[in-house]
Protein backbone atom coordinates (compact mmCIF):
# COMPACT_ATOMS: atom_id res chain seq x y z
CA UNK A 1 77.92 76.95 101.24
CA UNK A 2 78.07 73.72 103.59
CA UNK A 3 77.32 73.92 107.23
CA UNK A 4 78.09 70.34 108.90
CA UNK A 5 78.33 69.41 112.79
CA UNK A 6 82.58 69.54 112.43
CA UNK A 7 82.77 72.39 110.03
CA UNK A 8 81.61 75.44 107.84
CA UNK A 9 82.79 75.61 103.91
CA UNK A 10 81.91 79.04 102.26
CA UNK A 11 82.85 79.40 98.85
CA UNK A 12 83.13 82.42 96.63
CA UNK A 13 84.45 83.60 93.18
CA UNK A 14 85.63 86.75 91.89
CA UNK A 15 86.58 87.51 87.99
CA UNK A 16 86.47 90.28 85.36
CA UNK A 17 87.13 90.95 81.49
CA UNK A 18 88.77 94.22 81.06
CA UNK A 19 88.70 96.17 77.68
CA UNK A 20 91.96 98.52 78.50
CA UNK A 21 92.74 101.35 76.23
CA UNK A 22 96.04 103.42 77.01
CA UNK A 23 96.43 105.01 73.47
CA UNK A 24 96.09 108.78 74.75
CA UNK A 25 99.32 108.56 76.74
CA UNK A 26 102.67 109.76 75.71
CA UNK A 27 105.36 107.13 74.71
CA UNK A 28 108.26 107.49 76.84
CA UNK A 29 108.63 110.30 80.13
CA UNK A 30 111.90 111.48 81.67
CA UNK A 31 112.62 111.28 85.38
CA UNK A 32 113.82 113.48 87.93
CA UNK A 33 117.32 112.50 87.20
CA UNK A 34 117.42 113.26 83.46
CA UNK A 35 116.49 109.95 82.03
CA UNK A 36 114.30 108.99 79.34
CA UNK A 37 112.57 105.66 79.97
CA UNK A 38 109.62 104.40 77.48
CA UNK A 39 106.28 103.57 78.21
CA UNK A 40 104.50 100.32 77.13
CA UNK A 41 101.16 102.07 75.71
CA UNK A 42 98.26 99.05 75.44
CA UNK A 43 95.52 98.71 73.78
CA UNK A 44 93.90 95.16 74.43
CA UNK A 45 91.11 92.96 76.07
CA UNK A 46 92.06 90.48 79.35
CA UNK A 47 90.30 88.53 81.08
CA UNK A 48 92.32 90.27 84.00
CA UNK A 49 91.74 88.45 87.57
CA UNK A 50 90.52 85.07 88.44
CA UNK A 51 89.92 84.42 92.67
CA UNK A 52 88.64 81.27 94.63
CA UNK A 53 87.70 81.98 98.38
CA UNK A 54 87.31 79.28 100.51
CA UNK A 55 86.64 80.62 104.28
CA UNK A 56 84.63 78.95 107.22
CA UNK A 57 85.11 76.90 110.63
CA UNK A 58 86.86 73.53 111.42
CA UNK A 59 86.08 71.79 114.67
CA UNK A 60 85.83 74.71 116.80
CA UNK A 61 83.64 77.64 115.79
CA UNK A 62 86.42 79.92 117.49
CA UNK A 63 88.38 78.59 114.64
CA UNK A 64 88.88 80.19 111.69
CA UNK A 65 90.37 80.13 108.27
CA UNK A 66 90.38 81.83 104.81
CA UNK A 67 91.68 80.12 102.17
CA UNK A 68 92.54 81.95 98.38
CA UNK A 69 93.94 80.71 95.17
CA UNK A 70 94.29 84.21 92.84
CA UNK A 71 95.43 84.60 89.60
CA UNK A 72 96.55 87.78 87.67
CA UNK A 73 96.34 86.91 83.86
CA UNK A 74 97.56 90.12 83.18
CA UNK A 75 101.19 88.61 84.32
CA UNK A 76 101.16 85.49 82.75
CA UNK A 77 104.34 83.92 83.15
CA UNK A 78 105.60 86.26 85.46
CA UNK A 79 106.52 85.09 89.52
CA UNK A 80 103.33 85.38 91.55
CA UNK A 81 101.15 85.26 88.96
CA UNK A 82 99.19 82.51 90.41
CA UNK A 83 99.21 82.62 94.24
CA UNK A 84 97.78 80.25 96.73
CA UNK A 85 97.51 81.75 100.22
CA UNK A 86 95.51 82.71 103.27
CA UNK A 87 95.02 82.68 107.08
CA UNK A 88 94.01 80.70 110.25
CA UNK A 89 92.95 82.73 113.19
CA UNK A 90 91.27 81.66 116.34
CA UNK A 91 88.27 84.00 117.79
CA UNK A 92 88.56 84.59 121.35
CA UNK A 93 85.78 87.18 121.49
CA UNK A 94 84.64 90.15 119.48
CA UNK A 95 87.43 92.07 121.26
CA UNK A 96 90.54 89.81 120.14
CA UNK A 97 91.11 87.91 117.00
CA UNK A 98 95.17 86.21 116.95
CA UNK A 99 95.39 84.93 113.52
CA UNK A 100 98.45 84.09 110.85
CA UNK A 101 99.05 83.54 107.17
CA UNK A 102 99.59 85.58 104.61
CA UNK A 103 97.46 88.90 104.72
CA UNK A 104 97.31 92.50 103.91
CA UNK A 105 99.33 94.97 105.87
CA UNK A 106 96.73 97.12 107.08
CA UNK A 107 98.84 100.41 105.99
CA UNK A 108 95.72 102.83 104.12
CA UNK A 109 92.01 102.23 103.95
CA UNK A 110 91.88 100.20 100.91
CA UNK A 111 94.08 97.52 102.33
CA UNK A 112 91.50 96.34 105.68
CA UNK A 113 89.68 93.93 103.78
CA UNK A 114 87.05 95.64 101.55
CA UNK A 115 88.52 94.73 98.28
CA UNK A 116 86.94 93.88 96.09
CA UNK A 117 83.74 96.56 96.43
CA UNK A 118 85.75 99.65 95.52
CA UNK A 119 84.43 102.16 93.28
CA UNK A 120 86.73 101.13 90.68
CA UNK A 121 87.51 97.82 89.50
CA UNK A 122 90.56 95.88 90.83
CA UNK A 123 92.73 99.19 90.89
CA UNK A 124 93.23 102.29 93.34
CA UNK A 125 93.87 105.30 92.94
CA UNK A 126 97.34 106.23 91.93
CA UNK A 127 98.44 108.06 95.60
CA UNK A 128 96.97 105.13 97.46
CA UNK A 129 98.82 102.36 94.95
CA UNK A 130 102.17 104.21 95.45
CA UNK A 131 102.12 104.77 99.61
CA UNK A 132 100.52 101.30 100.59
CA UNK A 133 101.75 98.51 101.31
CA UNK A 134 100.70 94.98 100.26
CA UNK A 135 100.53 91.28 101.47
CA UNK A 136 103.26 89.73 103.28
CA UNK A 137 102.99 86.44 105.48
CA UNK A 138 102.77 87.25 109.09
CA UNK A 139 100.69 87.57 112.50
CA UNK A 140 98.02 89.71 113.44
CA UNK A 141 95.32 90.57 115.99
CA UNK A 142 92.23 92.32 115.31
CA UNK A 143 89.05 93.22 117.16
CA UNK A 144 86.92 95.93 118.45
CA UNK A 145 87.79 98.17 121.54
CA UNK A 146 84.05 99.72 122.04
CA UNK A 147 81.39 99.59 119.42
CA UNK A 148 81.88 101.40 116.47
CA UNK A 149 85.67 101.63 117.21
CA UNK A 150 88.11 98.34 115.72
CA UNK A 151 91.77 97.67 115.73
CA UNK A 152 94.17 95.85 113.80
CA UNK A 153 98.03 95.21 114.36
CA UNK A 154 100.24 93.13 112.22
CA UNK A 155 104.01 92.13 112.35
CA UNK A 156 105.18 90.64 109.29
CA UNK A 157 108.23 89.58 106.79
CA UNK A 158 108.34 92.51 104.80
CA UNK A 159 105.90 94.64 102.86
CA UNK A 160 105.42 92.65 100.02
CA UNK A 161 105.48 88.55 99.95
CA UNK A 162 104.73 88.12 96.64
CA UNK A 163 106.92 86.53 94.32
CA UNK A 164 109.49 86.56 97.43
CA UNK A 165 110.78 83.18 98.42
CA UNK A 166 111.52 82.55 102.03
CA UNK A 167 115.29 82.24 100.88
CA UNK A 168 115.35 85.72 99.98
CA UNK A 169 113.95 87.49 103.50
CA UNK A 170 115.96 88.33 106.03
CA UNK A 171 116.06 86.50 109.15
CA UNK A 172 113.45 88.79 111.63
CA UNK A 173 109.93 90.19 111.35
CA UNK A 174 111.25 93.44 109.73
CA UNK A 175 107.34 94.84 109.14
CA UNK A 176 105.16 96.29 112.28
CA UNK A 177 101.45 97.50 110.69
CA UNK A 178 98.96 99.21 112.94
CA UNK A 179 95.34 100.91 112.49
CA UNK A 180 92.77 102.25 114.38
CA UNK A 181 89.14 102.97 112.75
CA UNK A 182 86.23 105.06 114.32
CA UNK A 183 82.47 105.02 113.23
CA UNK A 184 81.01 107.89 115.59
CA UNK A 185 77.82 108.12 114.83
CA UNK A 186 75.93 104.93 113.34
CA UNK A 187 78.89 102.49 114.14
CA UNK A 188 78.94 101.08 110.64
CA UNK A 189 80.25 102.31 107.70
CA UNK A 190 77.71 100.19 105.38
CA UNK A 191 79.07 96.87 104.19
CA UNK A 192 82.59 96.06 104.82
CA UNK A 193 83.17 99.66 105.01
CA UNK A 194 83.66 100.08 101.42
CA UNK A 195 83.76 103.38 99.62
CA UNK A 196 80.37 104.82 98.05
CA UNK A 197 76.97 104.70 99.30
CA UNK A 198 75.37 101.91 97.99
CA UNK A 199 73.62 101.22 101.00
CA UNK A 200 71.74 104.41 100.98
CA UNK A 201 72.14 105.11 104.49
CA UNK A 202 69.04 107.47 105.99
CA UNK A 203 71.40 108.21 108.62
CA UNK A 204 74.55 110.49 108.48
CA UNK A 205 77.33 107.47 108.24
CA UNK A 206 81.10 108.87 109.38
CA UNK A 207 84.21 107.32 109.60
CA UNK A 208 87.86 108.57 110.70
CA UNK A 209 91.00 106.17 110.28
CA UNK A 210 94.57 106.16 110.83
CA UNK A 211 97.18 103.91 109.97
CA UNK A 212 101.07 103.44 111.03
CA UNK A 213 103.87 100.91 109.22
CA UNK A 214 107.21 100.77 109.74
CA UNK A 215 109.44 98.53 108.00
CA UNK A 216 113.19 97.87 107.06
CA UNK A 217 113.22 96.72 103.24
CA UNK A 218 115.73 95.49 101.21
CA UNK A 219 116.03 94.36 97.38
CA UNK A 220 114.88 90.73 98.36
CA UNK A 221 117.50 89.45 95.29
CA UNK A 222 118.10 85.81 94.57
CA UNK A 223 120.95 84.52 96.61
CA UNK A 224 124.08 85.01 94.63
CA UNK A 225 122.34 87.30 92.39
CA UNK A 226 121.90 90.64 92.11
CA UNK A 227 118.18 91.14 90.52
CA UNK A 228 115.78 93.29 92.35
CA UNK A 229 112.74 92.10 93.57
CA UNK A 230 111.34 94.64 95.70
CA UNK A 231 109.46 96.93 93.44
CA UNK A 232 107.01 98.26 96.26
CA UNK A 233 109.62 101.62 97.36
CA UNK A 234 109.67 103.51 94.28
CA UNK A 235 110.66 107.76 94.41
CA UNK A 236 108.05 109.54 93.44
CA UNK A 237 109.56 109.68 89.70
CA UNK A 238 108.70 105.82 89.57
CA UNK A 239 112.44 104.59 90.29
CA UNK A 240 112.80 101.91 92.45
CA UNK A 241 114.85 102.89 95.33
CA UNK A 242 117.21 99.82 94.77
CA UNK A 243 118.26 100.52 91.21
CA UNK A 244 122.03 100.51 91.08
CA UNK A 245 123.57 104.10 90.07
CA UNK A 246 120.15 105.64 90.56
CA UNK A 247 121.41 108.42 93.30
CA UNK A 248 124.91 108.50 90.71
CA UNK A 249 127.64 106.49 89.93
CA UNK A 250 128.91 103.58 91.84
CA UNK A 251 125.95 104.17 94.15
CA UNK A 252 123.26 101.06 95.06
CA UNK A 253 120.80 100.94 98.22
CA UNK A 254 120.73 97.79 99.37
CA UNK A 255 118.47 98.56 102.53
CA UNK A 256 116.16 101.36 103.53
CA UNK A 257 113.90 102.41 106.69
CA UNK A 258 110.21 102.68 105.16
CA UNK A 259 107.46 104.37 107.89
CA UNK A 260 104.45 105.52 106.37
CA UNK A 261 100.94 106.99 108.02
CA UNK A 262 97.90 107.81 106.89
CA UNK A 263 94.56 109.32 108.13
CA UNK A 264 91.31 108.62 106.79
CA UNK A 265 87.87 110.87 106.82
CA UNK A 266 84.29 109.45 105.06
CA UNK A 267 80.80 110.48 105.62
CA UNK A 268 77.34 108.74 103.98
CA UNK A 269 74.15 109.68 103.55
CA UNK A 270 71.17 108.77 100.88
CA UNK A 271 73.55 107.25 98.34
CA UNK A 272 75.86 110.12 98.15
CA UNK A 273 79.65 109.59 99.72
CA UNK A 274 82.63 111.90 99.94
CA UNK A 275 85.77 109.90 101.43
CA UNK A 276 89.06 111.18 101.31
CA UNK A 277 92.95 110.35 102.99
CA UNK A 278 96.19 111.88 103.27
CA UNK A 279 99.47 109.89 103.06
CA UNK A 280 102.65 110.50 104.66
CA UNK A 281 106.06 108.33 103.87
CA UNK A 282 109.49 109.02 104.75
CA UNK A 283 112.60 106.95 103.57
CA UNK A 284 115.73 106.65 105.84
CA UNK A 285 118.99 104.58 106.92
CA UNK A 286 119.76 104.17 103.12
CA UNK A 287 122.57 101.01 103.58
CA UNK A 288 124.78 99.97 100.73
CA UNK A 289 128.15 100.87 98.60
CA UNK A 290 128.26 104.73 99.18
CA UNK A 291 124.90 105.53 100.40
CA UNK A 292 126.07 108.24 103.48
CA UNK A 293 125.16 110.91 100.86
CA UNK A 294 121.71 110.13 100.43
CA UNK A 295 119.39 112.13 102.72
CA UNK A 296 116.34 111.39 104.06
CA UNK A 297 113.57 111.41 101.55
CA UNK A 298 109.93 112.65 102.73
CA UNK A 299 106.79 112.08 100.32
CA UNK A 300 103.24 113.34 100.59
CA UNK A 301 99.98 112.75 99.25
CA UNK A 302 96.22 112.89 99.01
CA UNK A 303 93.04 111.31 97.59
CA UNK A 304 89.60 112.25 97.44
CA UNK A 305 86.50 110.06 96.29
CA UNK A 306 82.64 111.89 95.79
CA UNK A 307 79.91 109.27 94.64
CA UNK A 308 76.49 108.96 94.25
CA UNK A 309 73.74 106.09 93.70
CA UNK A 310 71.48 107.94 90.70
CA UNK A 311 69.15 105.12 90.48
CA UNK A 312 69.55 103.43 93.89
CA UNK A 313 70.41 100.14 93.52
CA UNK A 314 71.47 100.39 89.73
CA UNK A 315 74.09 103.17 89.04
CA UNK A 316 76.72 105.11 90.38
CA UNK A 317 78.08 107.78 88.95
CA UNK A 318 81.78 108.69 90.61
CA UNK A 319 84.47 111.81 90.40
CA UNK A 320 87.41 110.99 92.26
CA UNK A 321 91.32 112.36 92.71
CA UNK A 322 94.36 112.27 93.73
CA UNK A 323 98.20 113.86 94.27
CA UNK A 324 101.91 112.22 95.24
CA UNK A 325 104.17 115.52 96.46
CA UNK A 326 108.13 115.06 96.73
CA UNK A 327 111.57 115.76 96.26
CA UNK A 328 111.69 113.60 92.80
CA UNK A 329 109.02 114.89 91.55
CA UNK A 330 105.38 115.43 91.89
CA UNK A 331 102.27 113.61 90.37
CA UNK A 332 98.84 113.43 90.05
CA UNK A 333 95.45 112.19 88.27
CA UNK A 334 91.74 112.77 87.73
CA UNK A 335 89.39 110.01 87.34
CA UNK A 336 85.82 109.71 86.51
CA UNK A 337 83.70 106.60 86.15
CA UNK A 338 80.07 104.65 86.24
CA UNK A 339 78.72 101.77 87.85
CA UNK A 340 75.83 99.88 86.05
CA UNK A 341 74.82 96.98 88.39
CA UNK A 342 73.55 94.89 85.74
CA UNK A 343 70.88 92.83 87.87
CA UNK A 344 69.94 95.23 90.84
CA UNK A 345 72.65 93.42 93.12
CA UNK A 346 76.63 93.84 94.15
CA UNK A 347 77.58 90.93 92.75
CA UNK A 348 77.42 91.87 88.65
CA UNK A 349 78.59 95.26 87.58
CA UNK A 350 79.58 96.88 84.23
CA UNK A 351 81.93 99.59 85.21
CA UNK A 352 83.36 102.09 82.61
CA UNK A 353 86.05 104.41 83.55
CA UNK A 354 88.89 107.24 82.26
CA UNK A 355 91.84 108.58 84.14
CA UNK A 356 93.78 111.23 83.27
CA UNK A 357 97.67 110.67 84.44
CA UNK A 358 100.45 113.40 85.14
CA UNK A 359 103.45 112.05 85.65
CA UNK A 360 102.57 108.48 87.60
CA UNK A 361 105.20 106.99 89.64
CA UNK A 362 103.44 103.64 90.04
CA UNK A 363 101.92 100.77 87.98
CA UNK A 364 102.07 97.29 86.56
CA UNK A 365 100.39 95.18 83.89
CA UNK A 366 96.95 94.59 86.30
CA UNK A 367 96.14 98.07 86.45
CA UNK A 368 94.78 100.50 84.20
CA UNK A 369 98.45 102.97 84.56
CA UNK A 370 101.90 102.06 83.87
CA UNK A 371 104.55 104.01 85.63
CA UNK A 372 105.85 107.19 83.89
CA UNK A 373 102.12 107.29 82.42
CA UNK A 374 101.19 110.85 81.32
CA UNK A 375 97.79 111.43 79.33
CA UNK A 376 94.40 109.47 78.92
CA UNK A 377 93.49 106.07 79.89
CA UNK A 378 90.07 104.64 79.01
CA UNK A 379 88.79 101.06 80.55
CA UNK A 380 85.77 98.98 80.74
CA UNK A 381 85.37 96.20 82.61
CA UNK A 382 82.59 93.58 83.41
CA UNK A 383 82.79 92.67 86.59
CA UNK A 384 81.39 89.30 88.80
CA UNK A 385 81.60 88.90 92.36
CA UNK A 386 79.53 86.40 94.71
């Protein structure tokens, strides 16, 4: 950290070797609409993330910036698989905060800012990962109505920037993300509200949430091209929404309506947690070559975390869960894992985990499921954050 008469500099690092083993799940799944896709089933050792924050003052305490340069080795090769990015805001008072940049959409819980002090390592649980949204470049304005109760709206491009060049958006703030987040009775939620008790609270800690995002989306191809991009609306089968034929022949979305909400309950005390949300999407205005056939699409889902801090301080033991409900299919999973904090503090953990999958509709190469997963899923990672 430097502090200087014009200017702060704080500067942090976040990394982690994962050992990932996805042996136990079946090869290949079939989807809703009859077909058989496979499944890439890993077994390997990455050394998975790599993140520089840079984040202080400049001139005017009141203003603000945080700086990133992230890097998913998982994806080498791939677009946005090194991403430089970030925000300036300017603090008026604790009330308002007007920043811009690129941020997340502030769509569930897990996407206000905690990451990365999750119970799990880089990677959410399956019903959170498929409702969400993600980062896009936009504005926003943040602050705290009364204490113990904070806001956050955001207006951006679309729901997910990455890999997305500006050439590909369309001309408009298409995304509008809004939540609302209640501490009743201590007015914290222990440090940056993350899930799991490793504050040991002595006090009964509560929290209640709700989010709102609406957004129109489209395929985001290439100009003159017709490659989809857009792989954050998936059915709940795991088929992007976009894929030509999907709905039958000669059919191909080209734009969809995307509003999701989601409410939020947690509660704290003596190292033990229990936090859970339910999701609620709905899909509609499909535009492109024959979509008036395709009705509106309505999805549901639910997750539920229980911790607890066996050694305070040292290890967490966790049981967590969660379920995607819809028209294309339904999923779900079952999770249990351990936290080790190696030296007493946040900032090393070992953390050893296994999942198993029915049926997931979401996933990439930086976390532990790939889409269409069905079985077991074993992962340890070793994790440094400071």
């Amino acid at each position: 950290m430097f502090e200087g008469e014009d200017g702060e500099v704080y500067f942090r690092l976040f990394t982690y070797a994962r050992y990932l083993n996805q042996q136990g799940l079946d090869p290949s799944y079939v989807d809703s609409f009859g077909n058989s896709h496979a499944v890439q089933v890993r077994q390997d050792v990455q050394l998975a993330k790599f993140t520089a924050y840079f984040s202080g003052w400049f001139l005017a305490p009141q203003f603000r910036y945080f700086l990133w340069i992230w890097s998913a080795n998982t994806a080498q090769g791939d677009p946005a698989q090194v991403v430089a990015a970030g925000t300036v805001s300017w603090v008026f008072s604790r009330f308002v905060t007007l920043g811009a940049g690129i941020a997340s959409l502030p769509t569930t819980r897990s996407t206000e800012g905690q990451f990365p002090n999750w119970l799990t390592v880089d990677n959410r649980l399956t019903a959170d990962e498929f409702f969400r949204g993600s980062y896009t470049t936009g504005l926003f304005l943040k602050g705290e109505i009364t204490p113990g109760l904070k806001y956050t709206a955001m207006i951006g491009n679309n729901l997910s920037q990455l890999g997305v060049s500006a050439s590909q958006l369309e001309s408009g703030l298409n995304t509008q993300s809004f939540a609302l987040n209640w501490m009743p009775t201590t007015g914290e939620f222990g440090f940056n509200e993350t899930f799991g008790d490793y504050d040991d609270h002595q006090e009964v800690a509560t929290r209640l949430g709700g989010h709102y995002t609406h957004s129109r989306e489209d395929k985001q191809s290439q100009p003159g091209t017709d490659d989809i991009e857009n792989s954050q609306v998936r059915l709940t089968d795991g088929n992007l929404v976009f894929t030509p034929d999907l709905f039958g022949p000669g059919i191909t979305v080209d734009k969809v309506t995307y509003e999701m909400a989601s409410i939020d309950a947690g509660i704290k005390y003596q190292g033990f947690a229990l936090e859970a949300e339910y999701y609620w999407r709905a899909l509609s205005d499909f535009r492109g070559t024959n979509t008036t056939g395709i009705a509106d699409i309505d999805d549901h889902g639910f997750q539920v975390q229980s911790s607890a801090m066996v050694v305070p301080g040292i290890l967490q033991v966790y049981l967590s869960g969660s379920e995607i409900l819809g028209r294309y299919g339904d999923a779900s999973e079952v999770r249990a894992g351990v936290n080790w904090y190696v030296v007493k503090k946040r900032g090393l953990r070992f953390n050893a985990e296994w999942l198993h999958l029915s049926k997931c509709p979401v996933g990439y190469t930086s976390v532990p499921y790939p889409v269409g997963g069905n079985g077991d899923v074993f992962h340890a990672n070793f994790e440094m954050n400071f």
